[in-house]
Structure formats: C-alpha cells, structure tokens
C-alpha atoms as a PDB file:
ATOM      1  CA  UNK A   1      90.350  92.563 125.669  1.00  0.00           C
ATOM      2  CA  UNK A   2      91.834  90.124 123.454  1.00  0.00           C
ATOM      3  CA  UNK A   3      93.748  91.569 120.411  1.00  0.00           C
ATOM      4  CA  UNK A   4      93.799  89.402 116.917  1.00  0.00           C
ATOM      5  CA  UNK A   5      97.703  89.761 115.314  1.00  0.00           C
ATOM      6  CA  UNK A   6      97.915  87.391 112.276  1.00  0.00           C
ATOM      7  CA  UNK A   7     101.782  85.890 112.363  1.00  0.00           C
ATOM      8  CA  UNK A   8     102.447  87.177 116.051  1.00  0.00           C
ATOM      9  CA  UNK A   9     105.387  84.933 117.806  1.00  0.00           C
ATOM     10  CA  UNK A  10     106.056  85.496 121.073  1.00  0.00           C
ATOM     11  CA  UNK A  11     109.003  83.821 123.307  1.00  0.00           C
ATOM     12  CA  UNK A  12     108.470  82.926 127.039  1.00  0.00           C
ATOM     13  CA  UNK A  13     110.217  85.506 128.928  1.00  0.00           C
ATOM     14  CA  UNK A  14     113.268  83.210 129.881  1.00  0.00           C
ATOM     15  CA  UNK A  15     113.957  83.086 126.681  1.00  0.00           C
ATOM     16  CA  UNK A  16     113.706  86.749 125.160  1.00  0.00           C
ATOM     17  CA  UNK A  17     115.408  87.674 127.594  1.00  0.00           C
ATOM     18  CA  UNK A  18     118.297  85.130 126.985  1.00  0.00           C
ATOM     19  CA  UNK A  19     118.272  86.122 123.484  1.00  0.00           C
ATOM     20  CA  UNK A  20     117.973  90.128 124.676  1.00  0.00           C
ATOM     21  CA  UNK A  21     120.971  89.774 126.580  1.00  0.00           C
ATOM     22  CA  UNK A  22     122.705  87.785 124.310  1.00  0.00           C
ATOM     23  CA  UNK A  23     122.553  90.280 121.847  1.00  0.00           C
ATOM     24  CA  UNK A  24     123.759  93.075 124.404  1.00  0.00           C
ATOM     25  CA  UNK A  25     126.575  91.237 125.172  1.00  0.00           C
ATOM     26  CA  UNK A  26     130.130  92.630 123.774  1.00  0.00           C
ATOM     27  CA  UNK A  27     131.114  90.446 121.147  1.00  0.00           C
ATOM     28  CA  UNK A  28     127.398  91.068 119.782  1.00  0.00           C
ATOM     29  CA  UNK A  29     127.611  94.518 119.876  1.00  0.00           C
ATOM     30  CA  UNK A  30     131.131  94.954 118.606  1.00  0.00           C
ATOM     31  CA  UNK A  31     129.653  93.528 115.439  1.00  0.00           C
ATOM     32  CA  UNK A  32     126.691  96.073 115.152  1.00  0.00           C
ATOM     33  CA  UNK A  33     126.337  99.332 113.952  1.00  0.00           C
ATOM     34  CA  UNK A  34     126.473 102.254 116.277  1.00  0.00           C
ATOM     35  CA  UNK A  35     124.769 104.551 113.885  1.00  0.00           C
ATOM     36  CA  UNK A  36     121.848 106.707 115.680  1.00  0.00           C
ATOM     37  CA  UNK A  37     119.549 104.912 112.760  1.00  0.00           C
ATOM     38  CA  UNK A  38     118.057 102.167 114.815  1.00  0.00           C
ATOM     39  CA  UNK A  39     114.772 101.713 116.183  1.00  0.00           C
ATOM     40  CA  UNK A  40     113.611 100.691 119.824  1.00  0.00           C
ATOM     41  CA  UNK A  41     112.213  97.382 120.569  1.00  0.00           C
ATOM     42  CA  UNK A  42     109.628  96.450 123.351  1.00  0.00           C
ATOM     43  CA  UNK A  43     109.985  93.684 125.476  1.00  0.00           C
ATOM     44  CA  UNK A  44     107.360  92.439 128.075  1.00  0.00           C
ATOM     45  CA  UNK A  45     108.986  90.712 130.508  1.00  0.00           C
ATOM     46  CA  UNK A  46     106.737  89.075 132.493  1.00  0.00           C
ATOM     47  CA  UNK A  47     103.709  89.275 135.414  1.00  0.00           C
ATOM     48  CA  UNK A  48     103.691  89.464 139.025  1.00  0.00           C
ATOM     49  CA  UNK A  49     101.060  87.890 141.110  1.00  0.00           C
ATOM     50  CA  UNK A  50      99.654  90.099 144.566  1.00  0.00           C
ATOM     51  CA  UNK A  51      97.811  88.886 147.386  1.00  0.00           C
ATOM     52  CA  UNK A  52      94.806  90.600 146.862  1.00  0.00           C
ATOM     53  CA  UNK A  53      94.221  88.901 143.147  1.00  0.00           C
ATOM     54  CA  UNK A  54      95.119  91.090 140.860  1.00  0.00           C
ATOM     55  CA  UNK A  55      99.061  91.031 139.150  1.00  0.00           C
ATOM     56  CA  UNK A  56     101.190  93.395 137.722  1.00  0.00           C
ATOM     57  CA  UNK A  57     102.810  93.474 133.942  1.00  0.00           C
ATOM     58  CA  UNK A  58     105.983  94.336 133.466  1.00  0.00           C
ATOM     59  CA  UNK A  59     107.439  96.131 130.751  1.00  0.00           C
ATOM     60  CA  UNK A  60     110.990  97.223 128.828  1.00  0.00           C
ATOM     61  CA  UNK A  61     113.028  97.908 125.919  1.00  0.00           C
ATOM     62  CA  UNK A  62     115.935  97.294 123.914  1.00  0.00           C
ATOM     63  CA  UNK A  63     117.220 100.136 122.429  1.00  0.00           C
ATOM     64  CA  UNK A  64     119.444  99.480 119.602  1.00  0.00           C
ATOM     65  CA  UNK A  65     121.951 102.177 119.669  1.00  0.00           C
ATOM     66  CA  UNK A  66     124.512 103.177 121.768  1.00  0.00           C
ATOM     67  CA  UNK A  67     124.196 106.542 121.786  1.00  0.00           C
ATOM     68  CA  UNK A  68     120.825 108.014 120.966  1.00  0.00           C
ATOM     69  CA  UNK A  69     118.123 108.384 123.379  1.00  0.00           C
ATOM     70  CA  UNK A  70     114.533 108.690 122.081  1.00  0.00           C
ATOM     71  CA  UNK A  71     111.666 111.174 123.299  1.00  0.00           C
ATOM     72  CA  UNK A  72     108.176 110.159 122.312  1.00  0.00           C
ATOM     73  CA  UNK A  73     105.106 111.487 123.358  1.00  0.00           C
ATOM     74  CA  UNK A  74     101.884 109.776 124.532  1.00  0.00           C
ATOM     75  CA  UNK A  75     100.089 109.110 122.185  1.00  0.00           C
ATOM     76  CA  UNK A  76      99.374 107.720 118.347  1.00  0.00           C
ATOM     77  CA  UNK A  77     103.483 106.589 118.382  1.00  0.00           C
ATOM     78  CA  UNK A  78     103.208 105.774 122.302  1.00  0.00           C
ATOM     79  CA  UNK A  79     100.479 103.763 123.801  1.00  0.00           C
ATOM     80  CA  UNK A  80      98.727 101.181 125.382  1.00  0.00           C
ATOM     81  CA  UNK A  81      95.660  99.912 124.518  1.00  0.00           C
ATOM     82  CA  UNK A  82      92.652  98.712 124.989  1.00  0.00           C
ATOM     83  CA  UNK A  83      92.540 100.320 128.482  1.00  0.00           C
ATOM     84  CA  UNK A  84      94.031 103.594 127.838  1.00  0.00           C
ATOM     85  CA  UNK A  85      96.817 105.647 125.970  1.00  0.00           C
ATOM     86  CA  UNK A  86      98.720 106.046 129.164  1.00  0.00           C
ATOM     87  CA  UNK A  87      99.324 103.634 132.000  1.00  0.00           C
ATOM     88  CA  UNK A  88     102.797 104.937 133.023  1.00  0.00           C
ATOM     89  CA  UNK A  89     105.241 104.009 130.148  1.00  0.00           C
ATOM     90  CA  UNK A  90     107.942 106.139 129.809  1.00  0.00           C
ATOM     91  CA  UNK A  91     108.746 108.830 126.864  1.00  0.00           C
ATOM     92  CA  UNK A  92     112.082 108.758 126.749  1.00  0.00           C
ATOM     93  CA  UNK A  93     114.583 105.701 126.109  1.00  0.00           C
ATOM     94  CA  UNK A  94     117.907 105.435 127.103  1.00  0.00           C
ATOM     95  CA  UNK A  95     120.201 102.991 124.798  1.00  0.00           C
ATOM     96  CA  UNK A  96     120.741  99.369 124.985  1.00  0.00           C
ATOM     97  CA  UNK A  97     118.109  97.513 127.470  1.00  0.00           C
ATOM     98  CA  UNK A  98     116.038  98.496 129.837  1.00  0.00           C
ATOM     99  CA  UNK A  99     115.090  95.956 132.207  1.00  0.00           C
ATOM    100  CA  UNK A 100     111.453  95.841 133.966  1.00  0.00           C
ATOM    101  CA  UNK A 101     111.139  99.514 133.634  1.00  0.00           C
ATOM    102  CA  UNK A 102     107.135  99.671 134.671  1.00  0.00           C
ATOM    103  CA  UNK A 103     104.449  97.661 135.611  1.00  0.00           C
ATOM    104  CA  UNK A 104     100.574  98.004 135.151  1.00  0.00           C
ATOM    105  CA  UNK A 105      98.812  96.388 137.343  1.00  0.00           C
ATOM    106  CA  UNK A 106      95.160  94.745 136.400  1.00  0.00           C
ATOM    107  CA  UNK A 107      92.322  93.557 138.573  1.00  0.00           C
ATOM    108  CA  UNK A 108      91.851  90.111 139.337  1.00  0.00           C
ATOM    109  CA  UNK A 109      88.922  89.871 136.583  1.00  0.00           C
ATOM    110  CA  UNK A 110      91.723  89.835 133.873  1.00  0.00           C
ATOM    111  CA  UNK A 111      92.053  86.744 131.950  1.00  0.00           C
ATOM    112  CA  UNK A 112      94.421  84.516 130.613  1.00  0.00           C
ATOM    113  CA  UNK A 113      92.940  85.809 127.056  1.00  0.00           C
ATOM    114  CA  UNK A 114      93.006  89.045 128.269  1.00  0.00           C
ATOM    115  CA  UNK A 115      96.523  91.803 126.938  1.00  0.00           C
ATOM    116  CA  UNK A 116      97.420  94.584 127.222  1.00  0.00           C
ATOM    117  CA  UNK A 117      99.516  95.651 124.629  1.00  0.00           C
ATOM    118  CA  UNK A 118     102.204  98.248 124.303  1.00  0.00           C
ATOM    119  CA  UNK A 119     103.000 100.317 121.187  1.00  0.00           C
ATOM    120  CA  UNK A 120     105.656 102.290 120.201  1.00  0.00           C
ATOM    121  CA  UNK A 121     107.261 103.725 116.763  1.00  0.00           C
ATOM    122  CA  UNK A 122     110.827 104.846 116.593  1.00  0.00           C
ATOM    123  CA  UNK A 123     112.839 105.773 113.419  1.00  0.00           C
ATOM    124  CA  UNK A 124     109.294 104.727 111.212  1.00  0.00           C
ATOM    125  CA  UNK A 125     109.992 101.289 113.283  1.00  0.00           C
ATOM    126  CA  UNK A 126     106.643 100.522 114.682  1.00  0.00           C
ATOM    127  CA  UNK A 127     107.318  97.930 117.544  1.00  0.00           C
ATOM    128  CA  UNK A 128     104.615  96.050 120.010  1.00  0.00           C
ATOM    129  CA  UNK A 129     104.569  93.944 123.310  1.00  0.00           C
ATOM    130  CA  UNK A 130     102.076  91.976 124.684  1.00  0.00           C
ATOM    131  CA  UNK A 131     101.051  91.705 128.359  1.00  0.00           C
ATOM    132  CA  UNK A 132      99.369  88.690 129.794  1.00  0.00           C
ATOM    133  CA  UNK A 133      99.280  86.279 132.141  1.00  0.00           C
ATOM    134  CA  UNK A 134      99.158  82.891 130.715  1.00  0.00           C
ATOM    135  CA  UNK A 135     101.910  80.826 133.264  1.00  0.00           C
ATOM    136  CA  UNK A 136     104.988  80.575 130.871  1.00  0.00           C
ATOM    137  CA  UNK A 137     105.790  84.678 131.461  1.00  0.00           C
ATOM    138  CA  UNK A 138     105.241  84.210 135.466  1.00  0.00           C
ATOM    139  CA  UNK A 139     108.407  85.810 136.751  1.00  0.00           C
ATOM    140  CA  UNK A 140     109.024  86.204 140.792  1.00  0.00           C
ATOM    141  CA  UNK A 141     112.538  87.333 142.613  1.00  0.00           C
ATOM    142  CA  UNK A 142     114.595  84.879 142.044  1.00  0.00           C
ATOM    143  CA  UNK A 143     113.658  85.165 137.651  1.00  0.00           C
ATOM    144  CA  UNK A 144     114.106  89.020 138.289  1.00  0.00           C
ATOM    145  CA  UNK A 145     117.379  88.901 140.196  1.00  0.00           C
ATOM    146  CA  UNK A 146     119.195  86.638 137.553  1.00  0.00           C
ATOM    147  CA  UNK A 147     118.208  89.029 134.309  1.00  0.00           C
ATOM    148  CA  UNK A 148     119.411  91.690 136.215  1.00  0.00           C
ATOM    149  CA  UNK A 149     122.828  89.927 137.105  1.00  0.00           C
ATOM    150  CA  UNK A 150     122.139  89.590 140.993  1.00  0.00           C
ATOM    151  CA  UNK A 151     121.548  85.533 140.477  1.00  0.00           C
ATOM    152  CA  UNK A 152     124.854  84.813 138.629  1.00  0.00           C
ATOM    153  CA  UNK A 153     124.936  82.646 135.529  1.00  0.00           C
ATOM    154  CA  UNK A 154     123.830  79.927 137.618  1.00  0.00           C
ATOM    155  CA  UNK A 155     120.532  81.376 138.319  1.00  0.00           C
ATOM    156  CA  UNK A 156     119.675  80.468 142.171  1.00  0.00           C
ATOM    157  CA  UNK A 157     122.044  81.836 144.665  1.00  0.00           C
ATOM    158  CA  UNK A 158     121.705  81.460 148.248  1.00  0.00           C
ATOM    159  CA  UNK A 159     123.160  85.154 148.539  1.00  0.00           C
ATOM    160  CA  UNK A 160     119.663  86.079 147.367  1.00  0.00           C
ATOM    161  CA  UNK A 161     117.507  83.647 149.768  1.00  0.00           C
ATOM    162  CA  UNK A 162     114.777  85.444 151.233  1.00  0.00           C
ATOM    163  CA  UNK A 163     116.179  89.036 149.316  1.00  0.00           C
ATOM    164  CA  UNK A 164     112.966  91.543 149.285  1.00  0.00           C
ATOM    165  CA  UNK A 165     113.031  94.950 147.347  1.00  0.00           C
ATOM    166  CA  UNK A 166     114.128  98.240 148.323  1.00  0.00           C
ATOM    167  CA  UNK A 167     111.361 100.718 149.362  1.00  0.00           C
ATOM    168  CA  UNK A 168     111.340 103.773 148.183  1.00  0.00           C
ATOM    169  CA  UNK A 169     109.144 106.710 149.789  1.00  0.00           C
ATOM    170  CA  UNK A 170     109.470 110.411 148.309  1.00  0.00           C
ATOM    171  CA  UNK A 171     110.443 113.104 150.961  1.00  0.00           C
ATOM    172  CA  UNK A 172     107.971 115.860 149.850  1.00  0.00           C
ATOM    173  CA  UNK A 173     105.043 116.529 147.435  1.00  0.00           C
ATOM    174  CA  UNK A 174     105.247 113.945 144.292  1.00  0.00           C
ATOM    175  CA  UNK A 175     104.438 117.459 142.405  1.00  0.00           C
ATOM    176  CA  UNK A 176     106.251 120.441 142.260  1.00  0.00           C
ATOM    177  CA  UNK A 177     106.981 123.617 140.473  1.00  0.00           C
ATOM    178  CA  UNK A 178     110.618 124.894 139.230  1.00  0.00           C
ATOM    179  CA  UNK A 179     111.614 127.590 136.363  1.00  0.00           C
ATOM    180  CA  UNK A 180     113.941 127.054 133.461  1.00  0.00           C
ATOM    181  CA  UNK A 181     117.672 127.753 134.938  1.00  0.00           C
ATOM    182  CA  UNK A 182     116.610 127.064 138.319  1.00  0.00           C
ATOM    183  CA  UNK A 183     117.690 124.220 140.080  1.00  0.00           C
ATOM    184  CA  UNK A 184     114.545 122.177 142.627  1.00  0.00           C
ATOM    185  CA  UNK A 185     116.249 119.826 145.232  1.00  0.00           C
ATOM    186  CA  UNK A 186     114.102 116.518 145.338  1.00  0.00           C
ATOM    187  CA  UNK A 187     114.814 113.694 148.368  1.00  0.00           C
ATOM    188  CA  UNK A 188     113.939 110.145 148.647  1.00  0.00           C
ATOM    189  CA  UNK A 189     114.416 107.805 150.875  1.00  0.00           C
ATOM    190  CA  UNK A 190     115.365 104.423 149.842  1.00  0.00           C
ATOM    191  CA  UNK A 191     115.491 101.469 152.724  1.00  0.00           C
ATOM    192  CA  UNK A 192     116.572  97.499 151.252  1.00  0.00           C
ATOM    193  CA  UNK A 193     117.160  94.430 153.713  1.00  0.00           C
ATOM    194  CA  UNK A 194     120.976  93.955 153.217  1.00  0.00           C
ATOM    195  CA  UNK A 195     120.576  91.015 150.682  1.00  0.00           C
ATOM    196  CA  UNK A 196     122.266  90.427 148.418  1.00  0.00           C
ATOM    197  CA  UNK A 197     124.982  93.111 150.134  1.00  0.00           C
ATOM    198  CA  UNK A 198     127.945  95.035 148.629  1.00  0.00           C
ATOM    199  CA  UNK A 199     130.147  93.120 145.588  1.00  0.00           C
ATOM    200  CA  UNK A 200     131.379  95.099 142.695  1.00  0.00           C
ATOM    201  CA  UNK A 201     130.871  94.202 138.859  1.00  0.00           C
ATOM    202  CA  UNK A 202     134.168  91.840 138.486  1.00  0.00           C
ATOM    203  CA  UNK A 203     136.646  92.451 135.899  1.00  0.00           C
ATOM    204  CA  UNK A 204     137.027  89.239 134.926  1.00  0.00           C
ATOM    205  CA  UNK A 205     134.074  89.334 133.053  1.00  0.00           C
ATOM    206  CA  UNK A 206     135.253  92.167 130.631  1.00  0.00           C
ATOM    207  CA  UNK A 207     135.048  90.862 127.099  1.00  0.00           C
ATOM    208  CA  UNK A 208     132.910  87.805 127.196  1.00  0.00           C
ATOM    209  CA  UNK A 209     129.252  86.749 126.547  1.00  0.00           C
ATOM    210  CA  UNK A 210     126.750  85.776 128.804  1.00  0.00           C
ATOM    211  CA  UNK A 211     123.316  85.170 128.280  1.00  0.00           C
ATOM    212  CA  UNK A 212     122.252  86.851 131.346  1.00  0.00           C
ATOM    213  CA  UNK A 213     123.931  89.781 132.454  1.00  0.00           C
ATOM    214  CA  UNK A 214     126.075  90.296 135.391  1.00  0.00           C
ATOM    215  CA  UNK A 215     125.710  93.737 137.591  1.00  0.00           C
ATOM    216  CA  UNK A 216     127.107  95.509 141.153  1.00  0.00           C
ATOM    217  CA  UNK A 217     125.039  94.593 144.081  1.00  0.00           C
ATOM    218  CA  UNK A 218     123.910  96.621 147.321  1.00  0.00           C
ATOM    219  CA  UNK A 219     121.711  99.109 147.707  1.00  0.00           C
ATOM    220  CA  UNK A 220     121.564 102.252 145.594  1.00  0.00           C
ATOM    221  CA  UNK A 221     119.461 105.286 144.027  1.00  0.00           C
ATOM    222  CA  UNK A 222     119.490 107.185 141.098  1.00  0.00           C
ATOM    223  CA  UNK A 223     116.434 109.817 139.874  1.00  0.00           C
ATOM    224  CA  UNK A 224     116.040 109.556 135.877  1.00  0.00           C
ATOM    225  CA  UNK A 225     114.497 111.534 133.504  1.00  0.00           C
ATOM    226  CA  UNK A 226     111.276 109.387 132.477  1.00  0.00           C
ATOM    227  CA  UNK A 227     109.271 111.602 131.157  1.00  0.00           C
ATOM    228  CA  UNK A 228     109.592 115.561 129.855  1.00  0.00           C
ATOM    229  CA  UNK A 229     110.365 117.683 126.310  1.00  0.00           C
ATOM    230  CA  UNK A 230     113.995 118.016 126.789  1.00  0.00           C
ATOM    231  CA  UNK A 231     116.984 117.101 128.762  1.00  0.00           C
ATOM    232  CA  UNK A 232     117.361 117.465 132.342  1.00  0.00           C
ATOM    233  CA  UNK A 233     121.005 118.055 134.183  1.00  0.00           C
ATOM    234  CA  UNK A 234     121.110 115.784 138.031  1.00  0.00           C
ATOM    235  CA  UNK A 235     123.718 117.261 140.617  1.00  0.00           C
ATOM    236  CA  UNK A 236     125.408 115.571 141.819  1.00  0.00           C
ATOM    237  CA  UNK A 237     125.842 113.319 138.230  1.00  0.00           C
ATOM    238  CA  UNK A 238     123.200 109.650 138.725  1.00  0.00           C
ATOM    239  CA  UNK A 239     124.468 106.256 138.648  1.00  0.00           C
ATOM    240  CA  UNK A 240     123.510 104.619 135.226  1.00  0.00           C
ATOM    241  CA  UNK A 241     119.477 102.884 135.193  1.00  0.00           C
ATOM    242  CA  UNK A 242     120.439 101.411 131.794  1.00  0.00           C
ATOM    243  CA  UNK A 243     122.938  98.730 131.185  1.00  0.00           C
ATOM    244  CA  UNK A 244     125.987  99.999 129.962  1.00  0.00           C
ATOM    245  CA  UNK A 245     129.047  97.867 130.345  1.00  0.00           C
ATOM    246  CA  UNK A 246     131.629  99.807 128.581  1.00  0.00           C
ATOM    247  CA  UNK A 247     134.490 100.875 131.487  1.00  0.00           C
ATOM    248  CA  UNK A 248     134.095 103.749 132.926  1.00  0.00           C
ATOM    249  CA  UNK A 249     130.304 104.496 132.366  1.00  0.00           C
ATOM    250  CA  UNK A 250     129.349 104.953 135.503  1.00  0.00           C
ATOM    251  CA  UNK A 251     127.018 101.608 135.491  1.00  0.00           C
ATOM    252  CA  UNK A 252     126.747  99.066 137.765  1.00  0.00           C
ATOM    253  CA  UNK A 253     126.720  96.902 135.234  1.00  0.00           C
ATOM    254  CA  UNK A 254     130.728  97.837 133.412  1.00  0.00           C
ATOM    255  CA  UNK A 255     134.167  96.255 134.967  1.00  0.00           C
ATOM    256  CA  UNK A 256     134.892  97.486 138.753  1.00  0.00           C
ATOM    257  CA  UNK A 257     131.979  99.549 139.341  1.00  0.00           C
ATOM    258  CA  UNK A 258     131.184  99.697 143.519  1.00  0.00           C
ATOM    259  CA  UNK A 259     128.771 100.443 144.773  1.00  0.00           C
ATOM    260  CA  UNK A 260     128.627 103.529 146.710  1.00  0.00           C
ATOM    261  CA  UNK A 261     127.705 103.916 150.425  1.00  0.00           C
ATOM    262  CA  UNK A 262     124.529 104.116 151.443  1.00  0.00           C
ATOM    263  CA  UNK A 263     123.984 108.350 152.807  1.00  0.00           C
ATOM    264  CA  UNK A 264     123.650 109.327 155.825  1.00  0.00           C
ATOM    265  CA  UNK A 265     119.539 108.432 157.195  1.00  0.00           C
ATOM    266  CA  UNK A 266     119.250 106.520 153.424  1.00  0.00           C
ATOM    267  CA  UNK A 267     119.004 109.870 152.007  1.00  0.00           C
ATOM    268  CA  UNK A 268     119.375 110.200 148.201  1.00  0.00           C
ATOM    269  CA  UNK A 269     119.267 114.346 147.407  1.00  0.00           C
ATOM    270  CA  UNK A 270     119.377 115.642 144.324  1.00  0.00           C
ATOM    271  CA  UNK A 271     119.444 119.227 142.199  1.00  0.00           C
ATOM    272  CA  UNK A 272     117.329 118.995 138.555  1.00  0.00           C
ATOM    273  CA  UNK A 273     117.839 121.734 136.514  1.00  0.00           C
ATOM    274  CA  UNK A 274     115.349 122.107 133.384  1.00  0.00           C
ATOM    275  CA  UNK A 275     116.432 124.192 130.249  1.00  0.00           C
ATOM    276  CA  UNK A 276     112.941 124.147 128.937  1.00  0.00           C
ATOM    277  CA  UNK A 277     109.297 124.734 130.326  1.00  0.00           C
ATOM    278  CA  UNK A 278     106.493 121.026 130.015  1.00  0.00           C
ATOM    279  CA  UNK A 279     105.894 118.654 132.423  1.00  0.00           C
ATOM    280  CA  UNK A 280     108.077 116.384 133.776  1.00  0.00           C
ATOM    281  CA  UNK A 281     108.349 113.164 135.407  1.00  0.00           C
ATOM    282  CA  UNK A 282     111.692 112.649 137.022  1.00  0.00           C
ATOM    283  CA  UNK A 283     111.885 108.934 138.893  1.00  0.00           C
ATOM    284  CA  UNK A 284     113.923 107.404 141.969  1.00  0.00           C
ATOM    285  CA  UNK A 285     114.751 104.120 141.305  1.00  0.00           C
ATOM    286  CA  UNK A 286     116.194 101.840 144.048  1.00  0.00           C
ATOM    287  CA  UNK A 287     118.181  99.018 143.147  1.00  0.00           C
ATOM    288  CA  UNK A 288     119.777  96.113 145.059  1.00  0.00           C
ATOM    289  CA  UNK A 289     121.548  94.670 142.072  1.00  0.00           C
ATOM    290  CA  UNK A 290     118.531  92.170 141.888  1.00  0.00           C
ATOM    291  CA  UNK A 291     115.213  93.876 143.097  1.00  0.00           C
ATOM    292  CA  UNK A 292     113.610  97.176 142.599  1.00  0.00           C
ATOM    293  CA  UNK A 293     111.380  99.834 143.901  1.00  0.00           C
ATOM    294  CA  UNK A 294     110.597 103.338 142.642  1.00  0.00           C
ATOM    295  CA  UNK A 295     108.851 106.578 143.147  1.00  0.00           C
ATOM    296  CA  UNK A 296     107.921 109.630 140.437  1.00  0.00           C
ATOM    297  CA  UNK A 297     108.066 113.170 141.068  1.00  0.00           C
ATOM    298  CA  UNK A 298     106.323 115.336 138.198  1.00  0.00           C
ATOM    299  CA  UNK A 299     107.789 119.017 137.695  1.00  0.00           C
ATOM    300  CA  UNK A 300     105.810 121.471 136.602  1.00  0.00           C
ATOM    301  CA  UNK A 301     108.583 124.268 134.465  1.00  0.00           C
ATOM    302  CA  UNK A 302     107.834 127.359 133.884  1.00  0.00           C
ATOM    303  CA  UNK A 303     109.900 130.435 132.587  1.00  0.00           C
END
C-alpha cells in the first residue's frame, strides 16, 4: 500500500497541529485575506489503537477562508486511495479547521509502511494527507482533548483524568426519505460521563494567540450537513462543529459561549429541511469539549 511522493514532508501531529492552530489564532488571521479565493488543506491528525488489533486514522482540514464553505463530490477531486474512493470523508467543508472530523479504521495486517492517503482539490489547489501508523502520529485522549481546548495550554489536566467519549446512538432508521420543502424530524441520543463538566469559553482569552486552542466544555450535540448537493436549514439553529472564535458565532470555541443544558432523557431533536432532491448525509456529533462520538443519518430527497 505504500505510496512513492518525491519531496513529501510531513510534521508529527503535535506539531501540525501547533502550527494549524497557530495560524487560526486571531492575530494570524487578522493578517490574512478573507477573500473566498483560498483553497482547503488536509490534515491527518493522527491513529488510534483498538483492542482487537486493528486502529483507526483520523482525518481533518483547514479551510482557509472565513466565509466560504466547499462542496465536493466523491470522486477524481475527493478520494482516498489505494483502498477505495470513499471511506467516509466528508463533501462539504466548513471554514477555518476542522478537527478529527473522521476516522477509517484498518485491520491489524496494516503496516507501518502501509497509508492511506487522502486527496482533495479546491480552488485548482490539489491538497493530500497521509495516514499511517508509524508511533510519532499516535494520539490517545489526553493528545485529543488538548487540540480541541479541553486540556488547557498546559496539556494534562486532572479535570480530564479518566474522561471517556460521549456515545451517541440514532433514535430511528440511519436512512430515511423526505421531499424538498418538507421538514423530517431526526433524534439522537447522546450520553457522556460528566468529565470534564460545564465551564464556558473565558473571555479573557479574546484577542490572544495560543498554539492550541481553547473551547466550552460539557456535553453537547449538534447534526451537520456532511454530505449532500446543497444547503440544508436545522430547527432549531446547531451549535457550531467548526472553530469559530469570533463573538457571537454561536461556537463553543468564541468568548462566553455556555454550554447549554443537557434535554430532557439526553434527547437532541431536530427539523432538516432540504431545498433540493440527492442524497444526504446529515451527522450528530457529540462533544464534551475534549472527546467525541458521532452517528450519520442519510436522507434520501425527493420532489
């Protein structure tokens, strides 16, 4: 499985993600254009070992702009090879980074020569990351929790000892049917162990630069558009899966944002409305500020 790049560099993960963040951070940013003009960078971020042998690969993205969202297709501008065009990458991109947004797992045959790697063009920009497992991009809670913000800037905190991820199950059929106009009410239920509990995003942190973020913590839920042709409208409106941390964005990761209570039997309802027929893939993502779980629903719109 081993792909031959001439000139590749790679960083360990600590590191691109340092720099990643770094270059989110305000005083970056302020200095950057926010033209729609810039392309979308991948970003592997690291494997996951399970008891059974095999590990997962986790994936993101840094998209450069602020305010344009890219929808590509599976396929020659979308993929991942050598096992297969599609192993659950997403098809569209929110701005700014995207932090361990899927994983592919791979048997316990797959070596430390072995990659998988991810391709994507955006604005003519063609971008790649690689996925292996050689030890310097092992990542477990504690490396998750502090690029996420959970861990502080210190990286360890005993808030987090012990913290597990959220569960997510899906209260239905994980496909469905709706019609253009017509709202379909999806439910998931999200359950986390209580770690690392409620805090808000501080306002103290407005304006400076961090080389790892910081985020809200306790237990919440949004469903995403991951995959689909065209925009989708949530009601009520979804917490923020991307990090944001301009004030008022509705992100857990901008100045005072709480996070909300969990609803009543750890409930999270919501109405998608489609303007256009395709397929969909509309996710639930459960966050505890450090750890994550999620579940996909895939709509089937008609007229």
């Amino acid at each position: 499985m081993t792909v031959a790049r001439p000139n590749d560099v790679r960083l360990a993960p600590g590191l691109m993600l340092a720099l990643l963040a770094a270059m989110a951070s305000p005083l970056y940013a302020s200095a950057q254009s926010r033209a729609a003009d810039q392309n979308v960078a991948l970003a592997y971020e690291g494997f996951t070992a399970n008891g059974d042998g095999s590990h997962d690969l986790w994936f993101g993205y840094y998209n450069r702009n602020w305010d344009h969202e890219f929808d590509v297709p599976i396929g020659p501008e979308n993929n991942i090879q050598p096992n297969g065009s599609d192993l659950g990458q997403p098809t569209h991109f929110f701005p700014r980074r995207n932090q361990f947004v899927f994983s592919v797992r791979v048997p316990a045959g797959f070596g430390d020569d072995d990659e998988l790697v991810w391709t994507l063009t955006t604005n003519g920009v063609t971008e790649r990351a690689y996925g292996m497992l050689r030890p310097a991009y092992a990542v477990d809670e504690v490396v998750m929790s502090a690029n996420f913000g959970a861990g502080g800037q210190t990286g360890f905190n005993p808030r987090l000892a012990g913290n597990l991820p959220p569960e997510v199950v899906l209260e239905g059929a994980a496909e469905v049917t709706a019609r253009v106009g017509e709202a379909v009410t999806l439910s998931a239920i999200a359950t986390d162990d209580g770690k690392p509990g409620r805090r808000a995003m501080s306002r103290r942190l407005v304006g400076q630069s961090h080389f790892v973020p910081n985020s809200a913590t306790g237990l919440r839920l949004s469903w995403y558009w991951y995959r689909g042709p065209a925009a989708v409208t949530f009601a009520p409106s979804q917490t923020k899966v991307w990090e944001d941390r301009r004030d008022g964005g509705n992100s857990p990761w901008s100045a005072g944002w709480q996070t909300p209570e969990v609803p009543e039997n750890n409930r999270w309802s919501v109405r998608a409305t489609f303007t256009e027929p395709g397929t969909y893939v509309l996710r639930a993502l459960a966050h505890d500020g450090g750890l994550l779980d999620y579940a996909d629903v895939t709509v089937i719109v008609k007229r």
